[in-house]
ModelCIF file with pLDDT and N, C-alpha, C, O atoms, coordinates in Angstrom:
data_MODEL
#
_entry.id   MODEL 
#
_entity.id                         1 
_entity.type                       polymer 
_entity.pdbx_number_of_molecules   1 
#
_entity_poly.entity_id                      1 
_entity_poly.type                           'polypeptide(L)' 
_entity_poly.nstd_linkage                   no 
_entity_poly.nstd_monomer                   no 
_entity_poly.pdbx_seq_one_letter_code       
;(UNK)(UNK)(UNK)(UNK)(UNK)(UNK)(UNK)(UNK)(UNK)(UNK)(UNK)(UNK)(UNK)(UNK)(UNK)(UNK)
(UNK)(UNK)(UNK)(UNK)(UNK)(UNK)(UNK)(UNK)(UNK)(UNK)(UNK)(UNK)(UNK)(UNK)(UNK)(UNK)
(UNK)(UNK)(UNK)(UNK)(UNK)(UNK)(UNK)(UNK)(UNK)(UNK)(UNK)(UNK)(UNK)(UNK)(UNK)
;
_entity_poly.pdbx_seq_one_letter_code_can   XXXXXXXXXXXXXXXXXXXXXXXXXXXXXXXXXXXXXXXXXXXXXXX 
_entity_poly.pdbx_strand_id                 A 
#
loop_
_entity_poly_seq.entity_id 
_entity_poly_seq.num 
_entity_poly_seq.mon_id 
_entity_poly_seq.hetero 
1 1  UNK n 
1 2  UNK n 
1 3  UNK n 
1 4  UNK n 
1 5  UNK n 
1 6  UNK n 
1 7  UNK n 
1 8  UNK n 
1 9  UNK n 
1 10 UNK n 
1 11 UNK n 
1 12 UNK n 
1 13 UNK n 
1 14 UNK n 
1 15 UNK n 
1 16 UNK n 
1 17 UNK n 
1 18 UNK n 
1 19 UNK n 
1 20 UNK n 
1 21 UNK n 
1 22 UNK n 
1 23 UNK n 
1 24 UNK n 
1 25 UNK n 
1 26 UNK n 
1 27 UNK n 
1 28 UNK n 
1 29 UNK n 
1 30 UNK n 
1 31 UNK n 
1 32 UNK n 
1 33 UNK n 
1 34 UNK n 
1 35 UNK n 
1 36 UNK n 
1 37 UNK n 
1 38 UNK n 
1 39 UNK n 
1 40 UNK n 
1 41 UNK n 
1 42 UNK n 
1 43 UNK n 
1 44 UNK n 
1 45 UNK n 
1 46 UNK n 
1 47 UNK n 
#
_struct_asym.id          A 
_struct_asym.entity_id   1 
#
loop_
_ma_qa_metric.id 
_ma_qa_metric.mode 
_ma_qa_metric.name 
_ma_qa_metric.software_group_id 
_ma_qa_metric.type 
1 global pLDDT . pLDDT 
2 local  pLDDT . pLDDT 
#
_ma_qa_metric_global.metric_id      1 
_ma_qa_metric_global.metric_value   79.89 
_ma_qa_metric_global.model_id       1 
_ma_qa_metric_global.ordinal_id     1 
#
loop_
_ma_qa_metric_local.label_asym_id 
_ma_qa_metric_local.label_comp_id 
_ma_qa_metric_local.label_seq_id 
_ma_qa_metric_local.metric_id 
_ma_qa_metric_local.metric_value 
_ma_qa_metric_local.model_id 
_ma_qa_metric_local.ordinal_id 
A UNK 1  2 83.00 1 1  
A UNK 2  2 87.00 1 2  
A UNK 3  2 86.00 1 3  
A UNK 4  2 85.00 1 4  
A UNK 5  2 86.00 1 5  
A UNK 6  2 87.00 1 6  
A UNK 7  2 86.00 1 7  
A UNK 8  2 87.00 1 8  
A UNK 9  2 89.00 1 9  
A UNK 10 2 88.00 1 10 
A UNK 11 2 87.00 1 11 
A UNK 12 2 90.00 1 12 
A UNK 13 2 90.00 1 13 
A UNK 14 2 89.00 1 14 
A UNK 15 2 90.00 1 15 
A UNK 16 2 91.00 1 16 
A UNK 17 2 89.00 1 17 
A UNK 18 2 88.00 1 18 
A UNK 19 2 89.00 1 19 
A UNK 20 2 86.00 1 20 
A UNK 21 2 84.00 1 21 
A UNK 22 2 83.00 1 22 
A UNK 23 2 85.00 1 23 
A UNK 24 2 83.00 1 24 
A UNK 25 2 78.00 1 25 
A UNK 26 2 78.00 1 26 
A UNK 27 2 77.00 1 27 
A UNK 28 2 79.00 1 28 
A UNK 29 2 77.00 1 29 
A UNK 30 2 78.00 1 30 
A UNK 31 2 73.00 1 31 
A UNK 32 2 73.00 1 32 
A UNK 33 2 71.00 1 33 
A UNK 34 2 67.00 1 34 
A UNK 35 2 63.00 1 35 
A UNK 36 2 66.00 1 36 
A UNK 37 2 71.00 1 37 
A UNK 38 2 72.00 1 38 
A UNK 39 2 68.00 1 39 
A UNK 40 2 67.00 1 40 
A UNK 41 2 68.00 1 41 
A UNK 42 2 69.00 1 42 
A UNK 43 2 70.00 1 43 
A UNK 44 2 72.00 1 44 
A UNK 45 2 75.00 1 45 
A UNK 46 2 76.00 1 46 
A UNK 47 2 79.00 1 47 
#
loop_
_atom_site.group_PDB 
_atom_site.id 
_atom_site.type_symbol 
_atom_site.label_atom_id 
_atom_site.label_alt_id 
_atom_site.label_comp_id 
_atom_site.label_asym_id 
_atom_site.label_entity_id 
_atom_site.label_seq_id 
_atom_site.pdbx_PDB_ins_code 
_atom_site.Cartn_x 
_atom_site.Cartn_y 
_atom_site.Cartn_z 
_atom_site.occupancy 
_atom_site.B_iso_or_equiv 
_atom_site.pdbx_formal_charge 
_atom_site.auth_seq_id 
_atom_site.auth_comp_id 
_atom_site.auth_asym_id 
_atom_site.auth_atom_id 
_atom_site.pdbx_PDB_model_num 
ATOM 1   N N  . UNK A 1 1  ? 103.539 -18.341 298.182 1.00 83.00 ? 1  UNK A N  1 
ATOM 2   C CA . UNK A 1 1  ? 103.918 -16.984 298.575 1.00 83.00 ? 1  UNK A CA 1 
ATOM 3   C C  . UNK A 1 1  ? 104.141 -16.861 300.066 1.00 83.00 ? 1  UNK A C  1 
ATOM 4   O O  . UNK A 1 1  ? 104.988 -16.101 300.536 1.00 83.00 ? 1  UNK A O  1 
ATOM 5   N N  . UNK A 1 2  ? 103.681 -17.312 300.491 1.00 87.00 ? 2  UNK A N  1 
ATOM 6   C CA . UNK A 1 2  ? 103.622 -17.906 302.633 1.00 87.00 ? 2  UNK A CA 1 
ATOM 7   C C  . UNK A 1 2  ? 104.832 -18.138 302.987 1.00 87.00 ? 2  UNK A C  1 
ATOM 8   O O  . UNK A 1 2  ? 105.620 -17.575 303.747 1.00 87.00 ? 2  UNK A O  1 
ATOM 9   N N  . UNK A 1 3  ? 104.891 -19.481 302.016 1.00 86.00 ? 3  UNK A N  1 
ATOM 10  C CA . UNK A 1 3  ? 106.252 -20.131 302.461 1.00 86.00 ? 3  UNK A CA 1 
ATOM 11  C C  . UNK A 1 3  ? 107.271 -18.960 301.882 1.00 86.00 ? 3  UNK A C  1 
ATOM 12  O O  . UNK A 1 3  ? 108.260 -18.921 302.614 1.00 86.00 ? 3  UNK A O  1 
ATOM 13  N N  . UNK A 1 4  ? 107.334 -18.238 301.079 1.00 85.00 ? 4  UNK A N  1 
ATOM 14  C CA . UNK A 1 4  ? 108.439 -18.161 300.975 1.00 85.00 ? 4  UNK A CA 1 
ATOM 15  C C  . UNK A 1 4  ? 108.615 -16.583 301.074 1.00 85.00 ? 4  UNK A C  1 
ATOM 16  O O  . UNK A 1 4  ? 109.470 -15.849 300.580 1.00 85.00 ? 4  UNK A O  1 
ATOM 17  N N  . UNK A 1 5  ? 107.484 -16.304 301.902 1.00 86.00 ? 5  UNK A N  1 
ATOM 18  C CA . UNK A 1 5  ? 107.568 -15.216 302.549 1.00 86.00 ? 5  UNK A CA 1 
ATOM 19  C C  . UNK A 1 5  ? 107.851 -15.287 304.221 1.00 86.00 ? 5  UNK A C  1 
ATOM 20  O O  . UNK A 1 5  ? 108.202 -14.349 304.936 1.00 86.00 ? 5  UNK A O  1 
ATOM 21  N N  . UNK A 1 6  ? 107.626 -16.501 304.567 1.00 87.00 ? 6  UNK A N  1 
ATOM 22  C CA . UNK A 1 6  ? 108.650 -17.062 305.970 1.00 87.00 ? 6  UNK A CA 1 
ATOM 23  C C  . UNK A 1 6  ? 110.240 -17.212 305.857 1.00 87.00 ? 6  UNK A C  1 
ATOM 24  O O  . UNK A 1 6  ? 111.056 -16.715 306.633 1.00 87.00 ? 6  UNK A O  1 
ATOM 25  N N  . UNK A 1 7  ? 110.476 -17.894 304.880 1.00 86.00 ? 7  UNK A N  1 
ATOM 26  C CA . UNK A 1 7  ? 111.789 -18.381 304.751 1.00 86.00 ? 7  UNK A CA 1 
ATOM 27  C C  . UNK A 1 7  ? 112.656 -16.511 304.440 1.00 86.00 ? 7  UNK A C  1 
ATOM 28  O O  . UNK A 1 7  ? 113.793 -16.195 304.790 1.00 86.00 ? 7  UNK A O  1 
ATOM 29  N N  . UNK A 1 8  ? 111.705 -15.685 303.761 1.00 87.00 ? 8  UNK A N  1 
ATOM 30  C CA . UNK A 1 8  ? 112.655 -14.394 303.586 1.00 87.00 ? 8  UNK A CA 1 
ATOM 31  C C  . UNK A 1 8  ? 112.443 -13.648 304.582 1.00 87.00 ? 8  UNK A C  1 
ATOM 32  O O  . UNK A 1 8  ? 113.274 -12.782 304.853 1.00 87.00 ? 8  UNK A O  1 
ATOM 33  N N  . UNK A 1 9  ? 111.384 -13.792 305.292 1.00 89.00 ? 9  UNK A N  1 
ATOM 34  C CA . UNK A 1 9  ? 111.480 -12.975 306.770 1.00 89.00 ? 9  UNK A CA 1 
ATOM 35  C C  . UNK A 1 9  ? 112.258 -13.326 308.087 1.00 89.00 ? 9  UNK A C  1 
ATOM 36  O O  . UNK A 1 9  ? 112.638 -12.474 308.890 1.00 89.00 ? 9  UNK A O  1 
ATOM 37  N N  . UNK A 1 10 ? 112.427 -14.522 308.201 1.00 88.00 ? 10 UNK A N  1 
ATOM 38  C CA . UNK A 1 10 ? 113.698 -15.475 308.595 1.00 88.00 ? 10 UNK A CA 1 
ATOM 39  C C  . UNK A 1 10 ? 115.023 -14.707 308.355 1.00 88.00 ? 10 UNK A C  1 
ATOM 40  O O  . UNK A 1 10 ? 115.845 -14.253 309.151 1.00 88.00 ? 10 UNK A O  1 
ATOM 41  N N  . UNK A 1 11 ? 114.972 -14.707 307.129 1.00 87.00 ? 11 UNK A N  1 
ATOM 42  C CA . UNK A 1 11 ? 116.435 -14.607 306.729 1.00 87.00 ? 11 UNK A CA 1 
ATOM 43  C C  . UNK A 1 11 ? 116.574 -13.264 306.709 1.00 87.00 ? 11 UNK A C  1 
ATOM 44  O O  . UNK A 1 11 ? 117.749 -12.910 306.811 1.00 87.00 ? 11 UNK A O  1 
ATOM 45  N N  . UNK A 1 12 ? 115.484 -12.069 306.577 1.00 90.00 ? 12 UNK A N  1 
ATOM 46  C CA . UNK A 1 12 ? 116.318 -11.227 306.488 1.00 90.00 ? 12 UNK A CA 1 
ATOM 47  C C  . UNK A 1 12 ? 116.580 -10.244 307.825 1.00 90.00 ? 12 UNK A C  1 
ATOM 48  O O  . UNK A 1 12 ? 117.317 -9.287  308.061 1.00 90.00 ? 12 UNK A O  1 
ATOM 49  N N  . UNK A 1 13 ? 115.316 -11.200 308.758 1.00 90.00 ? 13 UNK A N  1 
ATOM 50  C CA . UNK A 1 13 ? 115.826 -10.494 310.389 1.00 90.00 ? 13 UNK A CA 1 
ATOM 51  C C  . UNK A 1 13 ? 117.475 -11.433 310.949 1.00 90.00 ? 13 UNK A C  1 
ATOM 52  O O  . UNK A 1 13 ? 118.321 -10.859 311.634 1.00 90.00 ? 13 UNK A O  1 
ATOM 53  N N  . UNK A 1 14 ? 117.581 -12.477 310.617 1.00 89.00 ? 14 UNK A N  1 
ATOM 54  C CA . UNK A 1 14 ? 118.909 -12.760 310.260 1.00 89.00 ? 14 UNK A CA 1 
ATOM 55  C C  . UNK A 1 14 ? 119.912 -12.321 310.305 1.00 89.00 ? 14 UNK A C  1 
ATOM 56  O O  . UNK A 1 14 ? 120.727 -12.364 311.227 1.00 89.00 ? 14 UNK A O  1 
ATOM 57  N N  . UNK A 1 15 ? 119.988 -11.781 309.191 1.00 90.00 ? 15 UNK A N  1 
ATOM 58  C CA . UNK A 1 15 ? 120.554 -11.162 308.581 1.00 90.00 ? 15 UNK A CA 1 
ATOM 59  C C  . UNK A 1 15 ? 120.562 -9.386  309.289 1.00 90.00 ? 15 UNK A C  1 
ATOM 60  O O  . UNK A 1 15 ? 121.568 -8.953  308.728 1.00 90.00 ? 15 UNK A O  1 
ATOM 61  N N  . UNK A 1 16 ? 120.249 -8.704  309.791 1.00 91.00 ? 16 UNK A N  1 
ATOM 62  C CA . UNK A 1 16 ? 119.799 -7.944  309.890 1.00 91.00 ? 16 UNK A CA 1 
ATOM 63  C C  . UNK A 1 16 ? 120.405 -8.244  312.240 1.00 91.00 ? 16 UNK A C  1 
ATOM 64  O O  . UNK A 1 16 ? 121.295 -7.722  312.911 1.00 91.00 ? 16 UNK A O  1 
ATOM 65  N N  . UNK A 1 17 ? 119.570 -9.045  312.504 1.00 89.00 ? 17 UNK A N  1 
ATOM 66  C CA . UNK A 1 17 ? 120.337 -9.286  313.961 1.00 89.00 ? 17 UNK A CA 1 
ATOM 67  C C  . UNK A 1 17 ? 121.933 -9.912  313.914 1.00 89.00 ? 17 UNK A C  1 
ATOM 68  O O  . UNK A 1 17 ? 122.515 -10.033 314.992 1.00 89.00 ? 17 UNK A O  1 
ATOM 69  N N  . UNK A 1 18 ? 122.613 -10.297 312.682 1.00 88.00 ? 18 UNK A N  1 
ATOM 70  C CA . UNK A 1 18 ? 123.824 -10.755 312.699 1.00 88.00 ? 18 UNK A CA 1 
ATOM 71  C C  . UNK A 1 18 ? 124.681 -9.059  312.123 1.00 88.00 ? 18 UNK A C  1 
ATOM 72  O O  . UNK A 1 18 ? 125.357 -8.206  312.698 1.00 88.00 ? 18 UNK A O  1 
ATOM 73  N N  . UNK A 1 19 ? 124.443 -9.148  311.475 1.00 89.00 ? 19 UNK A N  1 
ATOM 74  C CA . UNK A 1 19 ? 125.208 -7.533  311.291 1.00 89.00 ? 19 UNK A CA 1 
ATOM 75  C C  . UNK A 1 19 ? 124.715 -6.160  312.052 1.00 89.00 ? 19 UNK A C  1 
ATOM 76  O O  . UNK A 1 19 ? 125.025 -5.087  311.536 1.00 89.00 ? 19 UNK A O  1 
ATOM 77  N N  . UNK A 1 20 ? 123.960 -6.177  313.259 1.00 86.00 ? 20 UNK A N  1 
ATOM 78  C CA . UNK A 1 20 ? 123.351 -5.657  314.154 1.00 86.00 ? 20 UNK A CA 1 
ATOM 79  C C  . UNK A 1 20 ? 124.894 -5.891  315.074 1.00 86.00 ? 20 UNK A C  1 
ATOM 80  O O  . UNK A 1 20 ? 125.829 -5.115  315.269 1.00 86.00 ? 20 UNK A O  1 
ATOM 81  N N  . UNK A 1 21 ? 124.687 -7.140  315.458 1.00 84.00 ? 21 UNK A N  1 
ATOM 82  C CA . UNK A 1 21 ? 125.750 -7.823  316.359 1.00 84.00 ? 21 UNK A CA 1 
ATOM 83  C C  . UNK A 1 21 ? 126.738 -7.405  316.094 1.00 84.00 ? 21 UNK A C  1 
ATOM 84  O O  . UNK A 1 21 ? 127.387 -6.892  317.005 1.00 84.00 ? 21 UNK A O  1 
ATOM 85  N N  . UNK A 1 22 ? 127.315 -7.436  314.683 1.00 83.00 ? 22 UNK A N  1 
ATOM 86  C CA . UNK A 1 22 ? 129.047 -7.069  314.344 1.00 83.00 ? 22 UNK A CA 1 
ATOM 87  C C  . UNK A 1 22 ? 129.101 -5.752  314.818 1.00 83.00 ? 22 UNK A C  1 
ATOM 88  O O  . UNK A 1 22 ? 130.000 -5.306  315.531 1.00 83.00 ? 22 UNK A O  1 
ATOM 89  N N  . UNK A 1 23 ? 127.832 -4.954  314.287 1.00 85.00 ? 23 UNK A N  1 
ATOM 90  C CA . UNK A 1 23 ? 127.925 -3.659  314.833 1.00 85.00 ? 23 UNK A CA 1 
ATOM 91  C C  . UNK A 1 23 ? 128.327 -2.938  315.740 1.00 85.00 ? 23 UNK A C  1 
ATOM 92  O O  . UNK A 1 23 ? 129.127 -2.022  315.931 1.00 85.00 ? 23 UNK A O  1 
ATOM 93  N N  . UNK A 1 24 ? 127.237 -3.854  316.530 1.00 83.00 ? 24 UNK A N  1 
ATOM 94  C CA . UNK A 1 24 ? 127.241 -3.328  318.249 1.00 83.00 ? 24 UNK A CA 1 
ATOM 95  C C  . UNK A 1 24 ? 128.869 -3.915  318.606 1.00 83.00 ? 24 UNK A C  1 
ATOM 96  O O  . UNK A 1 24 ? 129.333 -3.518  319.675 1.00 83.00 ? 24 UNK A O  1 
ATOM 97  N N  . UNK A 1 25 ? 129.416 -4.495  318.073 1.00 78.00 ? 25 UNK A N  1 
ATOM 98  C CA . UNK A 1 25 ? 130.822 -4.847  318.713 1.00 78.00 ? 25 UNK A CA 1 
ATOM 99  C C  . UNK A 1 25 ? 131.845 -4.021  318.628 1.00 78.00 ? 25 UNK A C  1 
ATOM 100 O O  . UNK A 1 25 ? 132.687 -3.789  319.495 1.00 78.00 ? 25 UNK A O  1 
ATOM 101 N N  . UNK A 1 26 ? 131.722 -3.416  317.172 1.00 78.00 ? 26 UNK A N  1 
ATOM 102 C CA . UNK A 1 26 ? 133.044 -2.454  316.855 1.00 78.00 ? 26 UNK A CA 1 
ATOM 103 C C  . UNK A 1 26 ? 132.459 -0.457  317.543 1.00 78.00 ? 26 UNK A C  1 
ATOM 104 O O  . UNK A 1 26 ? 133.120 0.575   317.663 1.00 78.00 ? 26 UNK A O  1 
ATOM 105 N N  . UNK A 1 27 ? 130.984 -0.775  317.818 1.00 77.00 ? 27 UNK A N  1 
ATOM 106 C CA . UNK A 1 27 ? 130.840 0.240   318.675 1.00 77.00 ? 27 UNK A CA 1 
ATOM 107 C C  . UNK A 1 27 ? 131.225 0.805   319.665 1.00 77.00 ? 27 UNK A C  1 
ATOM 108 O O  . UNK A 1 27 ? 131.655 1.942   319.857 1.00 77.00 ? 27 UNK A O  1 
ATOM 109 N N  . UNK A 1 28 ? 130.982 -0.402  320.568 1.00 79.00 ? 28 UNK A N  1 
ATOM 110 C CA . UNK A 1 28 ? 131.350 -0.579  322.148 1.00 79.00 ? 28 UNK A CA 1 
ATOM 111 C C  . UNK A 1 28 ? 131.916 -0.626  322.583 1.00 79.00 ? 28 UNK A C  1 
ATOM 112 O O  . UNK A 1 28 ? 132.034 0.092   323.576 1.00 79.00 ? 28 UNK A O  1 
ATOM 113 N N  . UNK A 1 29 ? 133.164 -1.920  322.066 1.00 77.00 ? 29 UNK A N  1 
ATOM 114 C CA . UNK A 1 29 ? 134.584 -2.564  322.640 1.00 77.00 ? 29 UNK A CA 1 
ATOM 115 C C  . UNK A 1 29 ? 135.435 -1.069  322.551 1.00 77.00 ? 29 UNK A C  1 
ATOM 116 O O  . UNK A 1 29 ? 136.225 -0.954  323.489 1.00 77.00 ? 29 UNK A O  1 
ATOM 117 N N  . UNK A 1 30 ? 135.423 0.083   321.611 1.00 78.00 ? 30 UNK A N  1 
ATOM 118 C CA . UNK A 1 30 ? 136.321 1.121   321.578 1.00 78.00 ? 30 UNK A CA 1 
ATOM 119 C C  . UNK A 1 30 ? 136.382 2.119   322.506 1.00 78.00 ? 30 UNK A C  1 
ATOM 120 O O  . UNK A 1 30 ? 137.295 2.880   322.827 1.00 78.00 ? 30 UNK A O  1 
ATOM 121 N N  . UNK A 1 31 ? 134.753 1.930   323.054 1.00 73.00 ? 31 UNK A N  1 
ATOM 122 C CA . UNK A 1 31 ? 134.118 3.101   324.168 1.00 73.00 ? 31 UNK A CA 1 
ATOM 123 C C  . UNK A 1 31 ? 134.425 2.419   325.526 1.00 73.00 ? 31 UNK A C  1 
ATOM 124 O O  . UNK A 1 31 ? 134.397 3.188   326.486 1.00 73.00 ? 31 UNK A O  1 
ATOM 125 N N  . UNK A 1 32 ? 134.667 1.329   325.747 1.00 73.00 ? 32 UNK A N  1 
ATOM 126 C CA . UNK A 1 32 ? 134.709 0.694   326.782 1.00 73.00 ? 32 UNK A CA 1 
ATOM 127 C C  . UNK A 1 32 ? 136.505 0.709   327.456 1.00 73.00 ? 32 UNK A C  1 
ATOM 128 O O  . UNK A 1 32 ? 136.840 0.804   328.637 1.00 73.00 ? 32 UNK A O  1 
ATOM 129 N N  . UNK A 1 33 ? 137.485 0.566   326.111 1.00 71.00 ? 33 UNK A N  1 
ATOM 130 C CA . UNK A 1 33 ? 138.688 0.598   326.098 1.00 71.00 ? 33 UNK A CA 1 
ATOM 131 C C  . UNK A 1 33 ? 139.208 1.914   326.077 1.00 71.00 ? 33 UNK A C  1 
ATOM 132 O O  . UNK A 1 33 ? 140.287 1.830   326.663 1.00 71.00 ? 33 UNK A O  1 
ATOM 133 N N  . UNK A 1 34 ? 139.049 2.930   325.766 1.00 67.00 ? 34 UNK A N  1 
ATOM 134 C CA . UNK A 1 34 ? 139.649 3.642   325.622 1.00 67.00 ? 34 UNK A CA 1 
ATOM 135 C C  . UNK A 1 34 ? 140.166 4.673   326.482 1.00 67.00 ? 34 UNK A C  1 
ATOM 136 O O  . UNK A 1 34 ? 141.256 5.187   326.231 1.00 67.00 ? 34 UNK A O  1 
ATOM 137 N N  . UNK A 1 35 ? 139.585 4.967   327.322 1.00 63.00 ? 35 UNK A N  1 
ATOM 138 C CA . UNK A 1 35 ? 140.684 5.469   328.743 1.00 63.00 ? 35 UNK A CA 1 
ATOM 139 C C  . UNK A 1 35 ? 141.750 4.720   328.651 1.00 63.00 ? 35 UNK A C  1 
ATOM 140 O O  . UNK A 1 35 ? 142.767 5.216   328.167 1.00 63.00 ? 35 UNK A O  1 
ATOM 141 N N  . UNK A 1 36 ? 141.743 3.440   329.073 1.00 66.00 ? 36 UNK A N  1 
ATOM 142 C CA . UNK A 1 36 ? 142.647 2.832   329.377 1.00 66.00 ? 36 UNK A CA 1 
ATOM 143 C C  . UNK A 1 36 ? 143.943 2.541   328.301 1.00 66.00 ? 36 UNK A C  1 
ATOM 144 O O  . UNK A 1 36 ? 145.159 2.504   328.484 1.00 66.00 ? 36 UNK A O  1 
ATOM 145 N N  . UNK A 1 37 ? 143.152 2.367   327.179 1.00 71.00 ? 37 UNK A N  1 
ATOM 146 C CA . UNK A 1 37 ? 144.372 2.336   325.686 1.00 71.00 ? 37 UNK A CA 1 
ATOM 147 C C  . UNK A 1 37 ? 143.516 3.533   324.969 1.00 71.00 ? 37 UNK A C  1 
ATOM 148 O O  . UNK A 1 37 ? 142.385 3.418   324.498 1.00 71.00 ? 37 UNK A O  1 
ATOM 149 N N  . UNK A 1 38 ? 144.527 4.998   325.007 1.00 72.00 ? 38 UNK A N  1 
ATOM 150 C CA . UNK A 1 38 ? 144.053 6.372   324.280 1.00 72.00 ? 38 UNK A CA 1 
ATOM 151 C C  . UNK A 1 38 ? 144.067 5.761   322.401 1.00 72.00 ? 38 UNK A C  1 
ATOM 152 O O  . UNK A 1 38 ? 143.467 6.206   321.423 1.00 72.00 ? 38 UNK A O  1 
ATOM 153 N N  . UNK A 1 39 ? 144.972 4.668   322.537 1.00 68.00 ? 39 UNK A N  1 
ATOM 154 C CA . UNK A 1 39 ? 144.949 4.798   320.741 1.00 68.00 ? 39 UNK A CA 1 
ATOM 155 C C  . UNK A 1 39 ? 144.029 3.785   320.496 1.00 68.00 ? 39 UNK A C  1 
ATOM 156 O O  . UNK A 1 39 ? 144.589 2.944   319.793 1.00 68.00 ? 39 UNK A O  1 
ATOM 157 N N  . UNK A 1 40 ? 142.715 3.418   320.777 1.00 67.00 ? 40 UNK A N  1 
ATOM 158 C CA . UNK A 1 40 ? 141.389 2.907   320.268 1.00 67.00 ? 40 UNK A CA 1 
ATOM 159 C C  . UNK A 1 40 ? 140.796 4.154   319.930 1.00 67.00 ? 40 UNK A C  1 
ATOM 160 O O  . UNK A 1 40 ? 140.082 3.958   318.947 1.00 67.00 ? 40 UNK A O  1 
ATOM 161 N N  . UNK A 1 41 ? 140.739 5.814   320.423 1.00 68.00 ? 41 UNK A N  1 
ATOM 162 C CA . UNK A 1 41 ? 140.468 6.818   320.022 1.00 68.00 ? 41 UNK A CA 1 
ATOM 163 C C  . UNK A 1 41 ? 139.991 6.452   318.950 1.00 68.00 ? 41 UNK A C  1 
ATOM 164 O O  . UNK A 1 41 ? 138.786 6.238   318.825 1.00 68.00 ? 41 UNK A O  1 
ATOM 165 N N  . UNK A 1 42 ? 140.865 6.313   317.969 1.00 69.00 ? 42 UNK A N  1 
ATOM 166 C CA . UNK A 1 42 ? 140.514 6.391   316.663 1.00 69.00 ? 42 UNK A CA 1 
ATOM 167 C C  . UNK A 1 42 ? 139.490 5.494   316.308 1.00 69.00 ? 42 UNK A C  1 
ATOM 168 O O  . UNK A 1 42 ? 138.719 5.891   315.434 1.00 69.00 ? 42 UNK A O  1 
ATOM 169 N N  . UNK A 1 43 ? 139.313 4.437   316.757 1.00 70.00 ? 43 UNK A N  1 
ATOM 170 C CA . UNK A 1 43 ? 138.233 3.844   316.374 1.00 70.00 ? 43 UNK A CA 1 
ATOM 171 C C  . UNK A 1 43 ? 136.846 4.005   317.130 1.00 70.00 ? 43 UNK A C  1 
ATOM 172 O O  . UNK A 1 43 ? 135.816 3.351   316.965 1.00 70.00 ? 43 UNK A O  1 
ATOM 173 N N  . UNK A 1 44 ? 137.134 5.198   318.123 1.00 72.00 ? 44 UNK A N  1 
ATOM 174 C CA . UNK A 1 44 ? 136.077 5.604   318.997 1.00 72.00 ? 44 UNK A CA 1 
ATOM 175 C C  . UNK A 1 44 ? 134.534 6.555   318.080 1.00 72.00 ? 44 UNK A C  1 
ATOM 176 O O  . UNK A 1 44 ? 133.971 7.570   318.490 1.00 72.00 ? 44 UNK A O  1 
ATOM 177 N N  . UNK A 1 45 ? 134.198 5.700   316.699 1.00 75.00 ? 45 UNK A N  1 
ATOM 178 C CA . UNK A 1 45 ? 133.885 6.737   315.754 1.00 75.00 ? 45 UNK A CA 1 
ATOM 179 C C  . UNK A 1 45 ? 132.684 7.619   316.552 1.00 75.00 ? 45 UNK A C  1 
ATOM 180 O O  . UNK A 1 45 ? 132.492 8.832   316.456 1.00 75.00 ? 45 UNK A O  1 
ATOM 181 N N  . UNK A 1 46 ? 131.904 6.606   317.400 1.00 76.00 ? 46 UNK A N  1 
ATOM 182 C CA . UNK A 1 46 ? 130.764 7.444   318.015 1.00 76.00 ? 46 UNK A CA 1 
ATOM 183 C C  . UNK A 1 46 ? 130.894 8.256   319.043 1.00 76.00 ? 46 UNK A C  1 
ATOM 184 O O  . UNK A 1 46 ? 129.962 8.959   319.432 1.00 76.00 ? 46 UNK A O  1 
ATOM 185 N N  . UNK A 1 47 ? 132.061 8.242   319.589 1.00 79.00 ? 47 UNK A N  1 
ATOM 186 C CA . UNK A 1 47 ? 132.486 9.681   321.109 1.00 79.00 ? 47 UNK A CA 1 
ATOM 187 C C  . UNK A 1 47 ? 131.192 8.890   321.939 1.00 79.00 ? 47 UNK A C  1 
ATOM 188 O O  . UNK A 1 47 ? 130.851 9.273   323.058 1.00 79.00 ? 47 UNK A O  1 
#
């Protein structure tokens, strides 16, 4: 139960800091761009 309560706590902060990451990317890159290119707007979902 140890072991394989390591191997799923592993995996599911993992899991969990990798789609964290994708996240934080399609967050940011739109807020960061968008003065400069107005049509990322739209993907500006958080203002």
């Amino acid at each position: 139960g140890i072991g394989k309560q390591l191997l799923m706590t592993r995996g599911s902060l993992t899991t969990f800091s990798i789609a964290n990451d994708v996240a934080k990317y399609f967050a940011i890159i739109p807020a960061l761009f968008v003065a400069a290119i107005p049509e990322l707007g739209v993907l500006n979902v958080m203002r």
